[in-house]
Every structure is written in structure tokens, then in C-alpha cells.
C-alpha atoms as a PDB file:
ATOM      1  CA  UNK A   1     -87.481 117.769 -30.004  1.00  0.00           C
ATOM      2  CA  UNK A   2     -85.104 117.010 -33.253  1.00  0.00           C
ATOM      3  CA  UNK A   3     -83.232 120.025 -34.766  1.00  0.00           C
ATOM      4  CA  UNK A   4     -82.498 117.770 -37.682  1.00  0.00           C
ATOM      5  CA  UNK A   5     -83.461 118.515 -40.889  1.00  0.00           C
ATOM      6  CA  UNK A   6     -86.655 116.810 -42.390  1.00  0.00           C
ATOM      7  CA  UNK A   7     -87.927 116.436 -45.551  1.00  0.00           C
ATOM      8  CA  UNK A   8     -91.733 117.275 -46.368  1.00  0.00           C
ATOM      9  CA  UNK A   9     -93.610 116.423 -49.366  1.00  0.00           C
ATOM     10  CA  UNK A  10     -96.134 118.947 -50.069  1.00  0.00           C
ATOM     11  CA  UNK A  11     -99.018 118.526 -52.570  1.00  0.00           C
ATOM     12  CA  UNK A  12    -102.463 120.360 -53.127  1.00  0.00           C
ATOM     13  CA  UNK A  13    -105.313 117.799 -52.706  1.00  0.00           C
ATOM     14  CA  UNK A  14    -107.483 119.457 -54.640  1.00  0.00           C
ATOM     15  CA  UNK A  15    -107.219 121.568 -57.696  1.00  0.00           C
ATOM     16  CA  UNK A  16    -106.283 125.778 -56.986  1.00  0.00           C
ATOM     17  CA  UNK A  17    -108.011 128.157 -58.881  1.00  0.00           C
ATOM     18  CA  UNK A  18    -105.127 130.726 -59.717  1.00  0.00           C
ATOM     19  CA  UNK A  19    -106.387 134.971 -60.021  1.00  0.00           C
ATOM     20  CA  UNK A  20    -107.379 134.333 -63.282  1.00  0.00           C
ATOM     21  CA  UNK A  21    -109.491 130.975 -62.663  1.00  0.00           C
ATOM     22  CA  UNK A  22    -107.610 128.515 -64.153  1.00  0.00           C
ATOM     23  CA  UNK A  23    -107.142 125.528 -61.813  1.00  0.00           C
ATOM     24  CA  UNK A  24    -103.919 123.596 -61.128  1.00  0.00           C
ATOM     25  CA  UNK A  25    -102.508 120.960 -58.741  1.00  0.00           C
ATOM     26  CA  UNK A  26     -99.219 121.998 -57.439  1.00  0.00           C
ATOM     27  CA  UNK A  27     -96.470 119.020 -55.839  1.00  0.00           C
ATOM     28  CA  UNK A  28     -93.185 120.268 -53.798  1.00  0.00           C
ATOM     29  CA  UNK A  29     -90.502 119.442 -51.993  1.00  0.00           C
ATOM     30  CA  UNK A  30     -89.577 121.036 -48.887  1.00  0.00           C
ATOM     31  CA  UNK A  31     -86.580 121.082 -46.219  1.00  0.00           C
ATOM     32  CA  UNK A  32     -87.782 122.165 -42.737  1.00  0.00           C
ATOM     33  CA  UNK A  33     -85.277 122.763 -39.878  1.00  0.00           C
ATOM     34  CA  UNK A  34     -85.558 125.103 -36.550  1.00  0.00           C
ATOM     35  CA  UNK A  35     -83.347 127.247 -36.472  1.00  0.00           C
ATOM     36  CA  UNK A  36     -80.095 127.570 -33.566  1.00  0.00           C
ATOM     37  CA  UNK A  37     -80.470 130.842 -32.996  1.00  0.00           C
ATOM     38  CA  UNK A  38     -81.842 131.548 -28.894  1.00  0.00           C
ATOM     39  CA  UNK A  39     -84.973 132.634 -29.749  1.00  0.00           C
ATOM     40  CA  UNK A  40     -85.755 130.287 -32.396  1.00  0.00           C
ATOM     41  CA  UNK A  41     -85.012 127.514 -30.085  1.00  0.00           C
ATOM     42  CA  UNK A  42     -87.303 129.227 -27.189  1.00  0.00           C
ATOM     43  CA  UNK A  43     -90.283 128.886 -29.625  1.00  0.00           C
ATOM     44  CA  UNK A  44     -89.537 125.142 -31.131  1.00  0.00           C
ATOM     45  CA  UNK A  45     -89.433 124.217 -27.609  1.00  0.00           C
ATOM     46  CA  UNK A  46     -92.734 125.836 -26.710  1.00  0.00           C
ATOM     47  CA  UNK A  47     -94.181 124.739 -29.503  1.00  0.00           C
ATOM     48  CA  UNK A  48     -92.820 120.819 -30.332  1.00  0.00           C
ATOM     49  CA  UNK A  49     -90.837 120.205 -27.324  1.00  0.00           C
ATOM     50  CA  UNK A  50     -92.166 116.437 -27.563  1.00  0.00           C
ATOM     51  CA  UNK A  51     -92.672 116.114 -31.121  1.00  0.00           C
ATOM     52  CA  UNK A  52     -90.359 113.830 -32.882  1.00  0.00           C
ATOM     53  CA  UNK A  53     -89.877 114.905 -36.596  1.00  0.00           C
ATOM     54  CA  UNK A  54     -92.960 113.152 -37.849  1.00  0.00           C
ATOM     55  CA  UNK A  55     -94.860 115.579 -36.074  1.00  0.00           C
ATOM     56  CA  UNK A  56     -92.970 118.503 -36.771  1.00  0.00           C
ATOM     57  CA  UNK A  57     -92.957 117.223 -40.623  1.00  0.00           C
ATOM     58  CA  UNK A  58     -96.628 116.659 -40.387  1.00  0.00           C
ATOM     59  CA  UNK A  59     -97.084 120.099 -38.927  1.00  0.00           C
ATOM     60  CA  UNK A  60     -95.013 121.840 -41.307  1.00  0.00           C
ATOM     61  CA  UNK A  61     -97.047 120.191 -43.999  1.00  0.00           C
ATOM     62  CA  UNK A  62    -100.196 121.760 -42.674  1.00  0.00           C
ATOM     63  CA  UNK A  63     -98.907 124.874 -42.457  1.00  0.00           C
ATOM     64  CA  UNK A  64     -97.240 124.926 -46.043  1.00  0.00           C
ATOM     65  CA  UNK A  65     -99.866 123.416 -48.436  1.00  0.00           C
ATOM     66  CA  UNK A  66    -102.102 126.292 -46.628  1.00  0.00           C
ATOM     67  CA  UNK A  67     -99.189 129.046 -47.459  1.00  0.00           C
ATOM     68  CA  UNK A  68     -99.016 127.240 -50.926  1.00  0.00           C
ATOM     69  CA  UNK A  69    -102.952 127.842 -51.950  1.00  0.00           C
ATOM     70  CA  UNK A  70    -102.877 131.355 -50.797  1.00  0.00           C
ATOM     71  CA  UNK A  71    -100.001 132.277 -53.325  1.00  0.00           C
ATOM     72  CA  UNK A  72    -101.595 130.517 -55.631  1.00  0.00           C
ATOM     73  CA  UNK A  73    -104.783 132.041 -55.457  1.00  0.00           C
ATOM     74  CA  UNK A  74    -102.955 135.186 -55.823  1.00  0.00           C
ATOM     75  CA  UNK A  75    -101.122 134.960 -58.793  1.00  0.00           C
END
């Protein structure tokens, strides 16, 4: 498991409709790191314990471009 930082790209790959139906395509650049703290490191470890940081960049993509969509749906 890597605790360095990595570098996601993170794109919609399909138009968002936004509240007020107007849809857009949204690119970003994120920095993903876990975190040192004890507890932080107790879940990394349960959760990408063999992951090297294409995984955990792949991963955090997932998560993000889902996050991403929601806010953009709400606003």
C-alpha cells in the first residue's frame, strides 16, 4: 500500500444535466493521499492493503466522477 500522493484525472463521460437542465461535461484534476493519522491508516490498510497507486488512483476515480455528477445535478 503507497501513502504517496497520486494524481487523478477526473472527467464526466457523458454530459450532466445541472438542476436547471442544462447539460455540461465537467474535467478535473485531483490529488489523492491517505492520510497518517492511526485510524486513517487502519482503514487504507483494510481497504487497499495490496493496491499499488494505480489501483488506489483508479478507485479514487470511481468514487469522485460519481461525487462529481451528484453536485452537479444539484446545482
Amino acid at each position: 500500500m503507497s501513502l504517496r500522493l497520486v494524481s487523478v484525472d477526473v472527467k464526466t463521460s457523458s454530459p450532466v444535466p445541472t438542476a436547471d437542465y442544462i447539460n455540461t461535461n465537467v474535467d478535473s484534476a485531483v490529488n489523492v493521499k491517505i492520510g497518517s493519522s492511526q485510524e486513517m491508516l487502519e482503514k487504507a490498510s483494510q481497504n487497499f492493503l495490496d493496491c499499488g497507486t494505480d489501483i488506489i488512483g483508479m478507485i479514487s476515480r470511481e468514487v469522485l466522477e460519481g461525487n462529481m455528477r451528484e453536485i452537479i445535478g444539484q446545482n
